[in-house]
Protein backbone atom coordinates (compact mmCIF):
# COMPACT_ATOMS: atom_id res chain seq x y z
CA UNK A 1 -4.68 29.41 -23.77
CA UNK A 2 -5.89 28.07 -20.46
CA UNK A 3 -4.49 30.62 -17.50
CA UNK A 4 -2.52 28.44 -14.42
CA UNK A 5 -5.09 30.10 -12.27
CA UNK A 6 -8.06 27.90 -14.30
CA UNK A 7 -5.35 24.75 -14.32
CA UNK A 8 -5.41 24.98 -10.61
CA UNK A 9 -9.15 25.35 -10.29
CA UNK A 10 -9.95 22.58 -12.25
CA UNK A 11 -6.90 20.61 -10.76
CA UNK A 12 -8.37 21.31 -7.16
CA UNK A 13 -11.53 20.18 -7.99
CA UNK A 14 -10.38 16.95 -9.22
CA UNK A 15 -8.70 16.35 -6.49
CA UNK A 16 -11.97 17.06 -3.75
CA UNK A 17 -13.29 14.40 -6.41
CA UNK A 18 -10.42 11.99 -5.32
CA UNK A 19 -12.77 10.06 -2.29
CA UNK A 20 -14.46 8.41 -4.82
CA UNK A 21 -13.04 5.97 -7.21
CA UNK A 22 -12.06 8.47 -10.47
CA UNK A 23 -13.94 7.97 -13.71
CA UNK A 24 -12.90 6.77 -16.51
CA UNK A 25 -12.81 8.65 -20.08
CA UNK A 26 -12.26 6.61 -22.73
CA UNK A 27 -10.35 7.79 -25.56
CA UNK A 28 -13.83 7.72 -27.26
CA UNK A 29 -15.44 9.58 -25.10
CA UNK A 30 -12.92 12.16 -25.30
CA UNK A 31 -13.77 12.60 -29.53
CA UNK A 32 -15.72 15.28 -30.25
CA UNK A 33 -18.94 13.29 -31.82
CA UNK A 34 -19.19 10.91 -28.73
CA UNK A 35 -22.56 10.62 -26.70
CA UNK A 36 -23.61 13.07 -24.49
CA UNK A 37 -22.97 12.27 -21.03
CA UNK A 38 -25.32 12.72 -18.21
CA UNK A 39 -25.92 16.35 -16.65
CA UNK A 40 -23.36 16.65 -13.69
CA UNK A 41 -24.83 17.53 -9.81
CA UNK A 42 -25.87 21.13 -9.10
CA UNK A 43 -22.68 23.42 -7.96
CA UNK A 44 -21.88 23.65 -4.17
CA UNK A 45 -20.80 26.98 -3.00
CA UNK A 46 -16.94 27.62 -2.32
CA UNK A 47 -15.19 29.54 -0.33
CA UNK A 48 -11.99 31.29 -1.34
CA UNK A 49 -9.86 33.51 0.13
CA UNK A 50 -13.12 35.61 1.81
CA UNK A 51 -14.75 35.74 -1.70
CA UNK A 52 -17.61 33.03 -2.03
CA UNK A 53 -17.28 31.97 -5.64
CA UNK A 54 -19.60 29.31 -7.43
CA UNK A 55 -18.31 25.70 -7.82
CA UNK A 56 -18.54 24.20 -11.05
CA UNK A 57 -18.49 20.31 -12.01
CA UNK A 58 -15.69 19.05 -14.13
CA UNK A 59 -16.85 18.63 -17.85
CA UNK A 60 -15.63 16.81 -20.70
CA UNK A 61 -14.69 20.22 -21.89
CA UNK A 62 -12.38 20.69 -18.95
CA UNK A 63 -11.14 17.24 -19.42
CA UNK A 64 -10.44 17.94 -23.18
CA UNK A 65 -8.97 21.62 -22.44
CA UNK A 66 -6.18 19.61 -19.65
CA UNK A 67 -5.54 16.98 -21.80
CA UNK A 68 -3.87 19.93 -24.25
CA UNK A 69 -2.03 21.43 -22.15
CA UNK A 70 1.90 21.58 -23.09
CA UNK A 71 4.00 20.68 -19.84
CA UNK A 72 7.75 20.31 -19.68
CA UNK A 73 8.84 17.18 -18.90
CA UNK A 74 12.16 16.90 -17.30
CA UNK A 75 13.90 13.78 -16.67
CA UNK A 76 16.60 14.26 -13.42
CA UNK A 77 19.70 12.59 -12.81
CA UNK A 78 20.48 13.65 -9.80
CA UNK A 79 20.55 16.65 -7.53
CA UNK A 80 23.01 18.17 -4.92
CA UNK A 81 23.37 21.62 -2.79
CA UNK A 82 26.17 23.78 -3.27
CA UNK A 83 27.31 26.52 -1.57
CA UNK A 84 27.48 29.63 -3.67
CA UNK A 85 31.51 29.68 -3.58
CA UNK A 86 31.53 26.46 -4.52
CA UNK A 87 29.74 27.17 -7.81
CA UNK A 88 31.71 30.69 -8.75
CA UNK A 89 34.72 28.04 -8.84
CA UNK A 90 33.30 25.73 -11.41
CA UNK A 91 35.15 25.80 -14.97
CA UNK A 92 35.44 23.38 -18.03
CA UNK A 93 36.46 20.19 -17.55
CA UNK A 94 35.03 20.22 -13.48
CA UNK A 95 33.25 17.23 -12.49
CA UNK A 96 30.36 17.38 -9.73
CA UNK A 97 30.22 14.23 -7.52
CA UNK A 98 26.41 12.88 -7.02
CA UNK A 99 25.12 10.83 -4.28
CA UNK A 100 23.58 8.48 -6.23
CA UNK A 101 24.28 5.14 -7.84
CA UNK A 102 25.51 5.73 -11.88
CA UNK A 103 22.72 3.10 -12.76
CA UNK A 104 19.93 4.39 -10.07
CA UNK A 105 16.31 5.24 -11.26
CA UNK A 106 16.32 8.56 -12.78
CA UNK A 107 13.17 11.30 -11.63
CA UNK A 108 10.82 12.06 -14.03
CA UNK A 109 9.61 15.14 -13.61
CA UNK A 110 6.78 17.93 -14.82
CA UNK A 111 6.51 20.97 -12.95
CA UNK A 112 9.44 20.16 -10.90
CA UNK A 113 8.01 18.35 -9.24
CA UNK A 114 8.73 13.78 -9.49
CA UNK A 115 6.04 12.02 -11.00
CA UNK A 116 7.51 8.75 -12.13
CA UNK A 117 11.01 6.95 -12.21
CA UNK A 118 12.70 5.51 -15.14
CA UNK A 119 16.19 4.28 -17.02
CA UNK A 120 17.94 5.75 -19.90
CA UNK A 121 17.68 4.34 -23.06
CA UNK A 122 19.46 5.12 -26.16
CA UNK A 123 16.45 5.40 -29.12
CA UNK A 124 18.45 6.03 -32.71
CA UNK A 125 20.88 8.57 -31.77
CA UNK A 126 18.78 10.12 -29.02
CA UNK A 127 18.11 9.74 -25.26
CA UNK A 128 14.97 8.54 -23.88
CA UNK A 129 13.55 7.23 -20.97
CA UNK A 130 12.04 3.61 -20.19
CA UNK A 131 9.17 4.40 -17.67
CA UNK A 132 9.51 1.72 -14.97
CA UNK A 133 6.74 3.28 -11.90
CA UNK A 134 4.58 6.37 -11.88
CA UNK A 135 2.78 7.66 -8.93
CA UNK A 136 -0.89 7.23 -8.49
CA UNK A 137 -3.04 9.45 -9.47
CA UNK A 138 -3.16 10.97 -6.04
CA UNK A 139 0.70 11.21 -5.78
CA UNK A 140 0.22 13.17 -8.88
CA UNK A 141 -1.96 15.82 -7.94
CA UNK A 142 -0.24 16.11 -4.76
CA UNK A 143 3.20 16.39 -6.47
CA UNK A 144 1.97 19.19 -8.89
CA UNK A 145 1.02 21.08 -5.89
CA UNK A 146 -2.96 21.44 -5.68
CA UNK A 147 -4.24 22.94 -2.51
CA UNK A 148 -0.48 23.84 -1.16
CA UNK A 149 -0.73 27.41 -2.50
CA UNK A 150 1.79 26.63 -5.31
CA UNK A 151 1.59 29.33 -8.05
């Protein structure tokens, strides 16, 4: 299992990467018999935290290893403060009062933090979500918290 310390690594190097248009991996590229791609630029030395450590290149290996990763995906209604009192007094039958229109965008969320916006759908006898915008890829990295010390 890939450690959130090697998620961030990889995570913060894409994102130095960012300047640059990003590649492209095409699903066949991604396969494991596809063609061997060219050998990536030497390592630049990085500095972290007082201990130098080596830089490595992301490789298709990374790329595979982060496309596995399991993340939880939560979709978000809404969201409100209360004040602790408030929330010792909630029973059955209690309704909470939003700030937000009843057929707004809802959040769609992974790490708690928003990456997209959609609408509830009904699919068979389940809930789903219609995905109408998603952040850039930038908004993305930057929402999941690269280089802002998140653990």
């Amino acid at each position: 299992m890939t450690s959130q310390g090697e998620i961030d690594a990889i995570l913060a190097e894409a994102e130095e990467t960012l300047g640059a248009p990003p590649p492209e991996y095409p699903d066949s590229a991604l396969e494991e018999d596809a063609a061997p791609q060219p050998a990536p630029p030497a390592p630049r030395p990085r500095p972290s935290e007082g201990v130098a450590r080596r830089r490595r290149n992301v490789t298709r290996s990374d790329v595979q290893r982060i496309l596995r990763i399991e993340v939880p995906v939560i979709v978000r209604l809404a969201h409100r403060a209360m004040r602790v009192r408030e929330v010792m007094q909630l029973a059955s039958g209690s309704i909470i009062e939003f700030d937000k229109a009843a057929d707004a965008e809802l959040d769609l969320m992974i790490n708690n933090e928003i990456v997209g916006y959609g609408q509830a759908v009904k699919v068979g006898e389940n809930f789903g979500l219609r995905v109408l915008r998603i952040l850039s890829l930038q908004e993305k990295i930057a929402a999941l918290g690269v280089g802002r010390g998140k653990d």
